[in-house]
N, C-alpha and C. Protein backbone atom coordinates (compact mmCIF):
# COMPACT_ATOMS: atom_id res chain seq x y z
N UNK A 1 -82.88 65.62 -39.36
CA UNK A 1 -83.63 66.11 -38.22
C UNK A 1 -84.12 67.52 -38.48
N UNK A 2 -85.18 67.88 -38.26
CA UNK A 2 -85.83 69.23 -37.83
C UNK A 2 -85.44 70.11 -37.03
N UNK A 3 -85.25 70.96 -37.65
CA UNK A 3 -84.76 71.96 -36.48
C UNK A 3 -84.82 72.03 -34.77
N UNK A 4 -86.62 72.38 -35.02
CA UNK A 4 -87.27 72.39 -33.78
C UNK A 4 -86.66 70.58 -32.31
N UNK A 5 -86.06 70.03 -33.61
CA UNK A 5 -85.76 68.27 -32.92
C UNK A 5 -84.05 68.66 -32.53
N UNK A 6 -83.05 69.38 -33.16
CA UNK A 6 -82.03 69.55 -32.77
C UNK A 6 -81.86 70.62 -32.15
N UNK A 7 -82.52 71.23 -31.39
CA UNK A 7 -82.63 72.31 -30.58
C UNK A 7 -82.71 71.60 -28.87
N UNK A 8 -84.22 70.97 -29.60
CA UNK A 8 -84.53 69.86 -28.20
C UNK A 8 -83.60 69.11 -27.54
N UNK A 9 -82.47 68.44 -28.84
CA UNK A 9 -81.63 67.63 -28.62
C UNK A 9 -80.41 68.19 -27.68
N UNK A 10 -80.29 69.66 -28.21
CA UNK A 10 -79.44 70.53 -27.31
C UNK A 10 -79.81 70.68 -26.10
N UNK A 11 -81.04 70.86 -25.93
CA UNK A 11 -81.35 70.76 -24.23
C UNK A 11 -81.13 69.95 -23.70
N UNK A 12 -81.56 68.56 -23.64
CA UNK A 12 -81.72 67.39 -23.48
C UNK A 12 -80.26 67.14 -22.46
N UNK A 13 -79.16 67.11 -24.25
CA UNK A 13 -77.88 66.82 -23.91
C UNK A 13 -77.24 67.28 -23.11
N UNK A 14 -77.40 68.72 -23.24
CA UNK A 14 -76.85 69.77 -22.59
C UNK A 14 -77.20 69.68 -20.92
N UNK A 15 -78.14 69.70 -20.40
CA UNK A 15 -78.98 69.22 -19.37
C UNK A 15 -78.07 68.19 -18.60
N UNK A 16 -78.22 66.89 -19.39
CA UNK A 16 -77.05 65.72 -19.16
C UNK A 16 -75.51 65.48 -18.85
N UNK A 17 -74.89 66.43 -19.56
CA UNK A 17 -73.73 67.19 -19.72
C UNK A 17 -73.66 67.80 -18.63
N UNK A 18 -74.15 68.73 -18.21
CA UNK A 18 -74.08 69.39 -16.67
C UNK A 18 -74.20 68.87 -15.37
N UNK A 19 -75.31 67.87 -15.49
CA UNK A 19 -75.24 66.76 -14.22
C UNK A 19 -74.55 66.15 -13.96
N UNK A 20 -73.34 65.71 -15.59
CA UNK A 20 -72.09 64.58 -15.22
C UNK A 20 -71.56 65.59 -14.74
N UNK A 21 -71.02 66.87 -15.45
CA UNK A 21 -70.00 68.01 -14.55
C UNK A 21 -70.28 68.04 -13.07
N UNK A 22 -71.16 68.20 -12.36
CA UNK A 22 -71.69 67.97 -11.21
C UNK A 22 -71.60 67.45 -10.51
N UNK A 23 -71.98 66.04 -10.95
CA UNK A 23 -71.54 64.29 -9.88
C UNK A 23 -69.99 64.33 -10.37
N UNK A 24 -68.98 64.13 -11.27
CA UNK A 24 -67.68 64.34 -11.50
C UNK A 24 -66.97 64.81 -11.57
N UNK A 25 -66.83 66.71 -11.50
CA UNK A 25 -66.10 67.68 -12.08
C UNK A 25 -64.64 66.77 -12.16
N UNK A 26 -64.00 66.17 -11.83
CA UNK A 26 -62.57 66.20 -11.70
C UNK A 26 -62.20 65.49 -13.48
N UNK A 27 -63.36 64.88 -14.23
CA UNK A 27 -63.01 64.06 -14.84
C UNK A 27 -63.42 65.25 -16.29
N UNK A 28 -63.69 66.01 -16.18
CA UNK A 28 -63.92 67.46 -17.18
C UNK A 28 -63.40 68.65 -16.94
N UNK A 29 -62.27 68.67 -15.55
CA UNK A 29 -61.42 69.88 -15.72
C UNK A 29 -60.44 69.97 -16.85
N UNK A 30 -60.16 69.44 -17.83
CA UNK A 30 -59.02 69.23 -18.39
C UNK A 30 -59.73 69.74 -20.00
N UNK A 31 -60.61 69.96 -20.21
CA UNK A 31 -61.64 70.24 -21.12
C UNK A 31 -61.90 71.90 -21.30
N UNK A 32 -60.90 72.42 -22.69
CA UNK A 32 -60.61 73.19 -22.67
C UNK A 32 -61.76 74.43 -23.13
N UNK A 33 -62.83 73.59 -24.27
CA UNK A 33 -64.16 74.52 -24.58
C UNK A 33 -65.25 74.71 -23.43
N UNK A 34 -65.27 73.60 -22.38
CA UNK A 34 -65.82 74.09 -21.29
C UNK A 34 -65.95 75.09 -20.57
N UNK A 35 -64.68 75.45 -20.54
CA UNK A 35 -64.70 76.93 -19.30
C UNK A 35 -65.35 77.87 -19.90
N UNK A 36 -64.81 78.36 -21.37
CA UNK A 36 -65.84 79.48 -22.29
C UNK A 36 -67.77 79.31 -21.67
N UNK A 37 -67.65 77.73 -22.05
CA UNK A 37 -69.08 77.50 -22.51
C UNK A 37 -69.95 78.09 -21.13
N UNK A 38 -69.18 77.93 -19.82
CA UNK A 38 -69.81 77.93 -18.52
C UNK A 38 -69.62 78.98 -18.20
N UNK A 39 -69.12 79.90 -18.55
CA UNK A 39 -68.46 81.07 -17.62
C UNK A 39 -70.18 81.98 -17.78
N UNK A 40 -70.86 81.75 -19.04
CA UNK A 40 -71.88 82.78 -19.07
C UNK A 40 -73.11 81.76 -20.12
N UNK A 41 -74.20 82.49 -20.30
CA UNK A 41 -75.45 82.18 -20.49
C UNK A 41 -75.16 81.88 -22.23
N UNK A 42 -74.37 83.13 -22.63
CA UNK A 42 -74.38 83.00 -23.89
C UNK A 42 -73.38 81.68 -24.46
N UNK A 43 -72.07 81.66 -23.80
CA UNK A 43 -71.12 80.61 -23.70
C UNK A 43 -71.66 79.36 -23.81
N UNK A 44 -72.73 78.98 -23.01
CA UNK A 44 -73.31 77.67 -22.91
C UNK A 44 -73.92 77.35 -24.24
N UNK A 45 -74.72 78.83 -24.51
CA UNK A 45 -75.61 78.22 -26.06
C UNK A 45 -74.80 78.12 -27.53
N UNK A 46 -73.84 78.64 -27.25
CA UNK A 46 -72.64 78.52 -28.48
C UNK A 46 -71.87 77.27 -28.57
N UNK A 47 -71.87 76.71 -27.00
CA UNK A 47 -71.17 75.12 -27.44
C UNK A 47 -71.97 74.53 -27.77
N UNK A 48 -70.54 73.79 -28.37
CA UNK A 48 -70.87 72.62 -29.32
C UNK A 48 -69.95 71.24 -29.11
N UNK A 49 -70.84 70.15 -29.19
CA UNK A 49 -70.18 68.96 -28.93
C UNK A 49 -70.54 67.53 -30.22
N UNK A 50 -69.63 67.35 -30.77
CA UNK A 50 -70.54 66.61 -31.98
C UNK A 50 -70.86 65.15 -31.41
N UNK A 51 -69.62 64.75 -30.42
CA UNK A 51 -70.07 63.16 -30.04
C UNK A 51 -71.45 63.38 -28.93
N UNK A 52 -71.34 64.23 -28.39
CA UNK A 52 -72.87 64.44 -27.46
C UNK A 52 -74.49 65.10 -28.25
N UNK A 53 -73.81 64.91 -29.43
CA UNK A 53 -75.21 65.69 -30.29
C UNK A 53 -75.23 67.16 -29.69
N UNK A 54 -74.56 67.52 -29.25
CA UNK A 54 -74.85 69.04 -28.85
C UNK A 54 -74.10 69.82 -30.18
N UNK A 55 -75.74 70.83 -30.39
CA UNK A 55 -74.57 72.09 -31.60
C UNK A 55 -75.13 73.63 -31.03
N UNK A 56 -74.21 73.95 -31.56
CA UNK A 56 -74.45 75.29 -31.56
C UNK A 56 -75.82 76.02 -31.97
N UNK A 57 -76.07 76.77 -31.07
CA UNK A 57 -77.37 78.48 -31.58
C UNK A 57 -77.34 79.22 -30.57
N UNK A 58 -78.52 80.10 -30.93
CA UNK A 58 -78.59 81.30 -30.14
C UNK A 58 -79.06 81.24 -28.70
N UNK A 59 -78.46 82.20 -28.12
CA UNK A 59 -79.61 82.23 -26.64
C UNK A 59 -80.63 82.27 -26.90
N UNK A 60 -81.21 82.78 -27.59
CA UNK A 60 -82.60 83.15 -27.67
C UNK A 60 -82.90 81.57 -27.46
N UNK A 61 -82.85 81.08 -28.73
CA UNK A 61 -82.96 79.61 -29.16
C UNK A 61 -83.10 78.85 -27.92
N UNK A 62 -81.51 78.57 -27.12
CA UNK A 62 -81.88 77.80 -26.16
C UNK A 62 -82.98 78.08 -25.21
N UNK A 63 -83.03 79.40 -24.73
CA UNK A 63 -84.13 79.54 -23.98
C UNK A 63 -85.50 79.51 -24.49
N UNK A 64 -85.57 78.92 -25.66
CA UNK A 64 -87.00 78.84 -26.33
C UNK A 64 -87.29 76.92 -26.02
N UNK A 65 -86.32 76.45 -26.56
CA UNK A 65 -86.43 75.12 -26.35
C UNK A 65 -86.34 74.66 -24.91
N UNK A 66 -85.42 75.42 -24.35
CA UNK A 66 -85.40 75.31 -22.06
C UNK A 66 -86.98 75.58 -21.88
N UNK A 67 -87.48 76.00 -22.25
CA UNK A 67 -89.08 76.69 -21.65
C UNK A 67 -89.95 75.35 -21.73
N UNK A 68 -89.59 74.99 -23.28
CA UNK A 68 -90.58 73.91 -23.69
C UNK A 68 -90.09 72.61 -22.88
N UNK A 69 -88.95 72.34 -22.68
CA UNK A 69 -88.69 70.81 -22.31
C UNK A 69 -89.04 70.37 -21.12
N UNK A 70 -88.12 71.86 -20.38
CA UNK A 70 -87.63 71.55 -18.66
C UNK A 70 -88.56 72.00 -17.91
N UNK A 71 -89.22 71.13 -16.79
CA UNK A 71 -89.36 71.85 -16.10
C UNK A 71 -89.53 73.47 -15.22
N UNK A 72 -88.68 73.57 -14.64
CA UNK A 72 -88.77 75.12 -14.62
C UNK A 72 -87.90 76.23 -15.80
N UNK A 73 -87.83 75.57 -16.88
CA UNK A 73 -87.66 76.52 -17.55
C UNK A 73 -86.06 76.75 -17.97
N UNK A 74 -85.72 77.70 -18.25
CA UNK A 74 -84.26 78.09 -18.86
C UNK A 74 -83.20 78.08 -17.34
N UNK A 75 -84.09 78.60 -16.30
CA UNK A 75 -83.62 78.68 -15.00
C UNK A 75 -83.14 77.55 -14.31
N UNK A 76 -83.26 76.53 -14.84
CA UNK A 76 -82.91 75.33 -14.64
C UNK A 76 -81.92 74.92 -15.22
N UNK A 77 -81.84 74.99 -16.67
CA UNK A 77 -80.29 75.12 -17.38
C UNK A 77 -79.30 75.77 -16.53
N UNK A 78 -79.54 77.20 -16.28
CA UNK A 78 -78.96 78.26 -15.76
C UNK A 78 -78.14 78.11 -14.54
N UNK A 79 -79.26 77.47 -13.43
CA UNK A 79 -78.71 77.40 -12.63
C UNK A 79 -77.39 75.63 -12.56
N UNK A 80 -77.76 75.13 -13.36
CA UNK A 80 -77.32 73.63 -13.31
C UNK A 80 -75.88 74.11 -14.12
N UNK A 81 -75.68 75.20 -14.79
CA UNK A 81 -74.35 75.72 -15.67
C UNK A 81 -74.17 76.44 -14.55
N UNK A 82 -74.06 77.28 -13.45
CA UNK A 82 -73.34 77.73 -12.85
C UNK A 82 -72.67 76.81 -11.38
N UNK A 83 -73.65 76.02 -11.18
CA UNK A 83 -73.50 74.61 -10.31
C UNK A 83 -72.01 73.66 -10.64
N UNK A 84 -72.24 73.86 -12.03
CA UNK A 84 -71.05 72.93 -13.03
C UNK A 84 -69.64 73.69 -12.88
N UNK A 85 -70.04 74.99 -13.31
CA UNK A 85 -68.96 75.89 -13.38
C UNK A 85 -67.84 76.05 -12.33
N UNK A 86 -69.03 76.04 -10.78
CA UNK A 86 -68.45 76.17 -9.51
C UNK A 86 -67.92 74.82 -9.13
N UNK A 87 -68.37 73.55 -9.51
CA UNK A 87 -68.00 72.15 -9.35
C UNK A 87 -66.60 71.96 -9.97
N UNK A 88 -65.95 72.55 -10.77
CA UNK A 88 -64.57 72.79 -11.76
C UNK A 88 -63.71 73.35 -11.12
N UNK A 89 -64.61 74.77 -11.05
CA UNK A 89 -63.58 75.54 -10.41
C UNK A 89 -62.72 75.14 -8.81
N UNK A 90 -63.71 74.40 -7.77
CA UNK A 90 -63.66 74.13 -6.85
C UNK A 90 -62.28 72.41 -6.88
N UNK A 91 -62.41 72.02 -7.90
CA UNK A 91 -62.10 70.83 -8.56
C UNK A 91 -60.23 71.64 -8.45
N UNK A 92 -60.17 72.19 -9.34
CA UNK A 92 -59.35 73.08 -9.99
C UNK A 92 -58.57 74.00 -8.76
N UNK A 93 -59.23 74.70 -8.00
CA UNK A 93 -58.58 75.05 -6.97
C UNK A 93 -58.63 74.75 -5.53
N UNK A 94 -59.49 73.52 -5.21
CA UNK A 94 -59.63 72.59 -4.09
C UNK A 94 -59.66 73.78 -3.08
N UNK A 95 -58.89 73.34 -1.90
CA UNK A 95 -59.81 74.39 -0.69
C UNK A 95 -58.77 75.64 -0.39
N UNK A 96 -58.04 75.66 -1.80
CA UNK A 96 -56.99 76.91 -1.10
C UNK A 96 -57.45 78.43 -1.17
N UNK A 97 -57.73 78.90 -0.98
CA UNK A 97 -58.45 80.19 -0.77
C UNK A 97 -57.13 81.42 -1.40
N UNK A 98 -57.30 81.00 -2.81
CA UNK A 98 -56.97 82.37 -3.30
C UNK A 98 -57.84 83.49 -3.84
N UNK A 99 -57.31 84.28 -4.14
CA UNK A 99 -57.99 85.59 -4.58
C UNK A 99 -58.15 86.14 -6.17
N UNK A 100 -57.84 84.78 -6.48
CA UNK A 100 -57.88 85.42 -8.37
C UNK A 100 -59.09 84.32 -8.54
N UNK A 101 -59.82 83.73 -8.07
CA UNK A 101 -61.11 83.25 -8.48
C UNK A 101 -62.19 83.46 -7.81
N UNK A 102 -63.51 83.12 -8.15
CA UNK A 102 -64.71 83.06 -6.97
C UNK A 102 -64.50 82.12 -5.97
N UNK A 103 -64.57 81.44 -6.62
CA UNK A 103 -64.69 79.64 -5.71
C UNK A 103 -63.50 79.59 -4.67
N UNK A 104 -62.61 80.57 -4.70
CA UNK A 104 -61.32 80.76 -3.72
C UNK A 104 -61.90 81.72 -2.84
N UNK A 105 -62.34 82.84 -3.57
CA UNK A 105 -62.87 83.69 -2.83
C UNK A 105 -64.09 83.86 -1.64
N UNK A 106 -64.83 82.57 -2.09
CA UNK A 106 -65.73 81.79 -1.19
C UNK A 106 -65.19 81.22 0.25
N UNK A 107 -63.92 80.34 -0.32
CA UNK A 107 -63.26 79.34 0.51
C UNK A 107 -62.75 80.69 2.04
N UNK A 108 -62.14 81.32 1.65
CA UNK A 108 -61.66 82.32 2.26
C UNK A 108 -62.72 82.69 3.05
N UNK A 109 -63.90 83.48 2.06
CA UNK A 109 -65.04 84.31 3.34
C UNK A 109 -65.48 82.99 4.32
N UNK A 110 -65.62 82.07 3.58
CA UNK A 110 -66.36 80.82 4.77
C UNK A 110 -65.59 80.88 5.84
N UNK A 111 -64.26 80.47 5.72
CA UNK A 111 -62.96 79.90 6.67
C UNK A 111 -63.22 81.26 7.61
N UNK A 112 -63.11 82.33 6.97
CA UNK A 112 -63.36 83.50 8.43
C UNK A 112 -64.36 83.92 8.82
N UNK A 113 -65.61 83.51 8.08
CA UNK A 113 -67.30 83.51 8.81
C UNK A 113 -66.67 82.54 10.24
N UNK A 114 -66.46 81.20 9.74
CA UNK A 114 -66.59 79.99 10.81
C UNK A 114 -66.25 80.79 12.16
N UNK A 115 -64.67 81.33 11.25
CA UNK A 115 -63.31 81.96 12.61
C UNK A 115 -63.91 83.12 13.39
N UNK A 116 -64.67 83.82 13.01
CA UNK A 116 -65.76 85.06 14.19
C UNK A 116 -67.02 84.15 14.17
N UNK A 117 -67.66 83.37 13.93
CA UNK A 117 -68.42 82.70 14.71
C UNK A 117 -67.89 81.82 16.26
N UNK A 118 -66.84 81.07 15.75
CA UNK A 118 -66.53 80.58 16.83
C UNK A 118 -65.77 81.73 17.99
N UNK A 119 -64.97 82.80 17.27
CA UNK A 119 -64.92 83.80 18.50
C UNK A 119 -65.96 84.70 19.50
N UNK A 120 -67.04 84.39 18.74
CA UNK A 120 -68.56 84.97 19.25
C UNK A 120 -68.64 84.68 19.81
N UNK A 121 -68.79 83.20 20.05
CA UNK A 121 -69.56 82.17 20.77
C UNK A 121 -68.45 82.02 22.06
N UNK A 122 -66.81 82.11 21.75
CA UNK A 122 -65.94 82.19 22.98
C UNK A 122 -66.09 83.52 23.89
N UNK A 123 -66.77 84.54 22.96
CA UNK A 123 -66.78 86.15 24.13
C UNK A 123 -67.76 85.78 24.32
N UNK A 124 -69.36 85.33 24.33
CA UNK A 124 -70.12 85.13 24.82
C UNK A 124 -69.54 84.53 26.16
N UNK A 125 -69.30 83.65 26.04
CA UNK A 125 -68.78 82.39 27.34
C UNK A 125 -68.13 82.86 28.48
N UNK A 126 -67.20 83.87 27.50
CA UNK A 126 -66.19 84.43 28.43
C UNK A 126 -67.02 85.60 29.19
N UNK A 127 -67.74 86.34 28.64
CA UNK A 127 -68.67 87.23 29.58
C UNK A 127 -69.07 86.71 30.18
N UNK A 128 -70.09 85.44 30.00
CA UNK A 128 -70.86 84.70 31.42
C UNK A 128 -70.03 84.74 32.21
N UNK A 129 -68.83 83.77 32.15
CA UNK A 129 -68.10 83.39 33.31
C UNK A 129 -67.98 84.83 33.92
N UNK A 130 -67.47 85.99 33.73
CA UNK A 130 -66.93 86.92 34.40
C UNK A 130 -68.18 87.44 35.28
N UNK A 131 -69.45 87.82 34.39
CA UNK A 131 -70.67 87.77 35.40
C UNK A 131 -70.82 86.84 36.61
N UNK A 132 -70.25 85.82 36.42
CA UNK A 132 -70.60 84.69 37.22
C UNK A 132 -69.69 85.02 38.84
N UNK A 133 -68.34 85.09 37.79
CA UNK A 133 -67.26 85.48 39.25
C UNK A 133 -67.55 86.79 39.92
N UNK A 134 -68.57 87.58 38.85
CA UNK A 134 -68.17 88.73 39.77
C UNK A 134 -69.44 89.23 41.05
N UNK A 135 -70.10 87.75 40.89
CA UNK A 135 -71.71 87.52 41.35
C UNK A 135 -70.89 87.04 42.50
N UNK A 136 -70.06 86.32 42.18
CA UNK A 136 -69.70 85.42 43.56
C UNK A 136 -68.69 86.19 44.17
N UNK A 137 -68.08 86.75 43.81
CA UNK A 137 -67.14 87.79 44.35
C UNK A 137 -67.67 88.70 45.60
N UNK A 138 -69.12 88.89 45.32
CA UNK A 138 -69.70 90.31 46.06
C UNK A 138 -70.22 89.05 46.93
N UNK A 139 -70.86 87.97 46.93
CA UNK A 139 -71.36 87.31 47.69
C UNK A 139 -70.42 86.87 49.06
N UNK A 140 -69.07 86.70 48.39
CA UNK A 140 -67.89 86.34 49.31
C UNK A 140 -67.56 87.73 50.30
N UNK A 141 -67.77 88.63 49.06
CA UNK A 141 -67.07 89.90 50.04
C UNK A 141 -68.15 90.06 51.09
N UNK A 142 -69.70 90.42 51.16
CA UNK A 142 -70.83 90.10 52.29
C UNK A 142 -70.63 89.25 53.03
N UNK A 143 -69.94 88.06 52.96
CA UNK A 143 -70.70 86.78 53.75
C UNK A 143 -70.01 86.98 55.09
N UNK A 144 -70.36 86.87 55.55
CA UNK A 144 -69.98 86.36 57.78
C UNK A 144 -69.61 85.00 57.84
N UNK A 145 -69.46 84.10 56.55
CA UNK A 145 -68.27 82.86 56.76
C UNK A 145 -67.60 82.93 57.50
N UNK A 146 -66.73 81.72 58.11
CA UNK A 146 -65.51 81.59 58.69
C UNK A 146 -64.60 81.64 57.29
N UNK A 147 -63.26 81.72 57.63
CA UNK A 147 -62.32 81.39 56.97
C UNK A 147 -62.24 79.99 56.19
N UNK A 148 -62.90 79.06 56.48
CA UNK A 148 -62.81 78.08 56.47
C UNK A 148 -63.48 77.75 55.12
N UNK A 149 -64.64 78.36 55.64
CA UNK A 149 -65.90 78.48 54.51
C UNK A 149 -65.95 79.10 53.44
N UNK A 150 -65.28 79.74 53.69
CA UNK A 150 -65.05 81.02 52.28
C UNK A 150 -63.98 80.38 51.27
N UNK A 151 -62.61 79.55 52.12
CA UNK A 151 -61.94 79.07 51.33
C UNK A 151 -62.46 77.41 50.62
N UNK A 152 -63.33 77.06 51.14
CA UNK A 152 -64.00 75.87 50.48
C UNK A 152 -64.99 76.24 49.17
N UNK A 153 -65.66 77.68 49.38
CA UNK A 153 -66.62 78.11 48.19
C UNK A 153 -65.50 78.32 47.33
N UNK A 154 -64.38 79.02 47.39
CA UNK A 154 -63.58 79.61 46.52
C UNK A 154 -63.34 78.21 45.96
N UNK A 155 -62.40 77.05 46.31
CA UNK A 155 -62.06 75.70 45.90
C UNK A 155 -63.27 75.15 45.28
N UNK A 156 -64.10 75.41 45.09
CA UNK A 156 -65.48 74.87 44.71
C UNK A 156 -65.63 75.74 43.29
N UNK A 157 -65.57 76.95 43.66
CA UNK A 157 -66.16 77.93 42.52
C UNK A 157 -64.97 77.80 41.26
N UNK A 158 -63.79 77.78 41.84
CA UNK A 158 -62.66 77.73 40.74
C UNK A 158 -62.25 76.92 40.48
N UNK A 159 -62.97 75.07 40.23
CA UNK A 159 -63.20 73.62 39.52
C UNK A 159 -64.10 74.46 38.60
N UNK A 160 -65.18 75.00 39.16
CA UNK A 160 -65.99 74.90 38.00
C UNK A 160 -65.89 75.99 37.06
N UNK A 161 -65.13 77.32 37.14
CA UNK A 161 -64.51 77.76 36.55
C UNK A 161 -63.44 77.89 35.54
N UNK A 162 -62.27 76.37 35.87
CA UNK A 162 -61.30 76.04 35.49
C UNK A 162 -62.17 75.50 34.13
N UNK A 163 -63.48 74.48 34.73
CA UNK A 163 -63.96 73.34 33.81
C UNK A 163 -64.66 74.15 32.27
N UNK A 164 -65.07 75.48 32.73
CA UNK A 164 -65.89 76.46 31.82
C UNK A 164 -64.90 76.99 30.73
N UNK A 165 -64.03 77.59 31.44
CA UNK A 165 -62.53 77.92 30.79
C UNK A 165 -62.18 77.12 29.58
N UNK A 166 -61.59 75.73 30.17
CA UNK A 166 -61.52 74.70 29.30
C UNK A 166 -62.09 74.45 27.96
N UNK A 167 -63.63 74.67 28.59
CA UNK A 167 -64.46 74.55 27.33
C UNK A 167 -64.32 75.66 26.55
N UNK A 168 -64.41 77.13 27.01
CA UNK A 168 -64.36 78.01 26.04
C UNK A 168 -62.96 77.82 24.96
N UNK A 169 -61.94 77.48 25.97
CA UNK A 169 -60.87 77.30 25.06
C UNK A 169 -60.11 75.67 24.25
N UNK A 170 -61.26 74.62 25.04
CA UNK A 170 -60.98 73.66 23.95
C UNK A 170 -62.13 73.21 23.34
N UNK A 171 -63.26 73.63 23.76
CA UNK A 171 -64.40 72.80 23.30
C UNK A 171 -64.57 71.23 24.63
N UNK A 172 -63.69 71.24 25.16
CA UNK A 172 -63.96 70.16 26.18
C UNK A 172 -63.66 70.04 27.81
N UNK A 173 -64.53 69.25 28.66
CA UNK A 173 -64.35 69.48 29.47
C UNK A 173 -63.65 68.76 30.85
């Protein structure tokens, strides 16, 4: 083969190689030249695989032959090796959110994005309601009701209060 043909062949494969990491990681965590190969740009173009026709060269190289084959280019390799990388790692440390990797370190910021989103959205709620009572509060304290009347708005106002509550604090009503 020609050079310019086992270069190609490196893309090709390589390309292929990353999409199985992708749809499978669990079945290539155990694959010890991988992690080198993924961790960086240069890593990727240094592996080598002889049963996949993949060999070794330069970055330069691969990104000469990525330009010509693919689509968008080397950026497409690029991004499909860090896709892979994170598909392993995630594989490898499933959803426990430690602090000695990225992919943990992710798990973590998400889990407490969600946890002050959903507290947002409970102080939001919880302010309405208090606007709400304190609308009806002044309305009660004005009104020329009987006794009667005032204690039926109150029994009225604090169902649907109880029911708001609920929701802020279970999601249901």
């Amino acid at each position: 083969m020609k050079i310019l043909e086992v270069n190609q062949k490196k893309v090709t494969e390589t390309k292929s190689l990353l999409l199985e990491i992708i749809k499978d990681p669990s079945s290539f965590r155990g694959i010890e030249a991988l992690t080198p190969a993924l961790r960086s740009q240069g890593g990727l173009a240094k592996f080598s695989n002889s049963k996949r026709d993949i060999v070794s060269c330069s970055l330069n190289t691969l990104k000469s032959a990525s330009e010509l084959l693919l689509d968008r280019g080397f950026i497409e390799l690029d991004e499909l090796r860090i896709n892979a990388k994170n598909a392993i790692e995630a594989v490898v440390v499933g959803n426990k959110a430690t602090k000695s990797t990225k992919t943990g370190l992710r798990h973590k910021v998400d889990e407490i994005e969600s946890k002050l989103s959903t507290m947002q959205k409970s102080n939001f709620l919880l302010t309405t309601i208090i606007s709400e009572l304190r609308s009806e509060l002044k309305k009660m304290a004005h009104s020329d009701d009987s006794s009667q009347q005032r204690n039926a708005t109150y029994q009225s106002l604090n169902r649907k209060i109880e029911a708001k509550l609920s929701y802020v604090n279970h999601g249901e009503v």
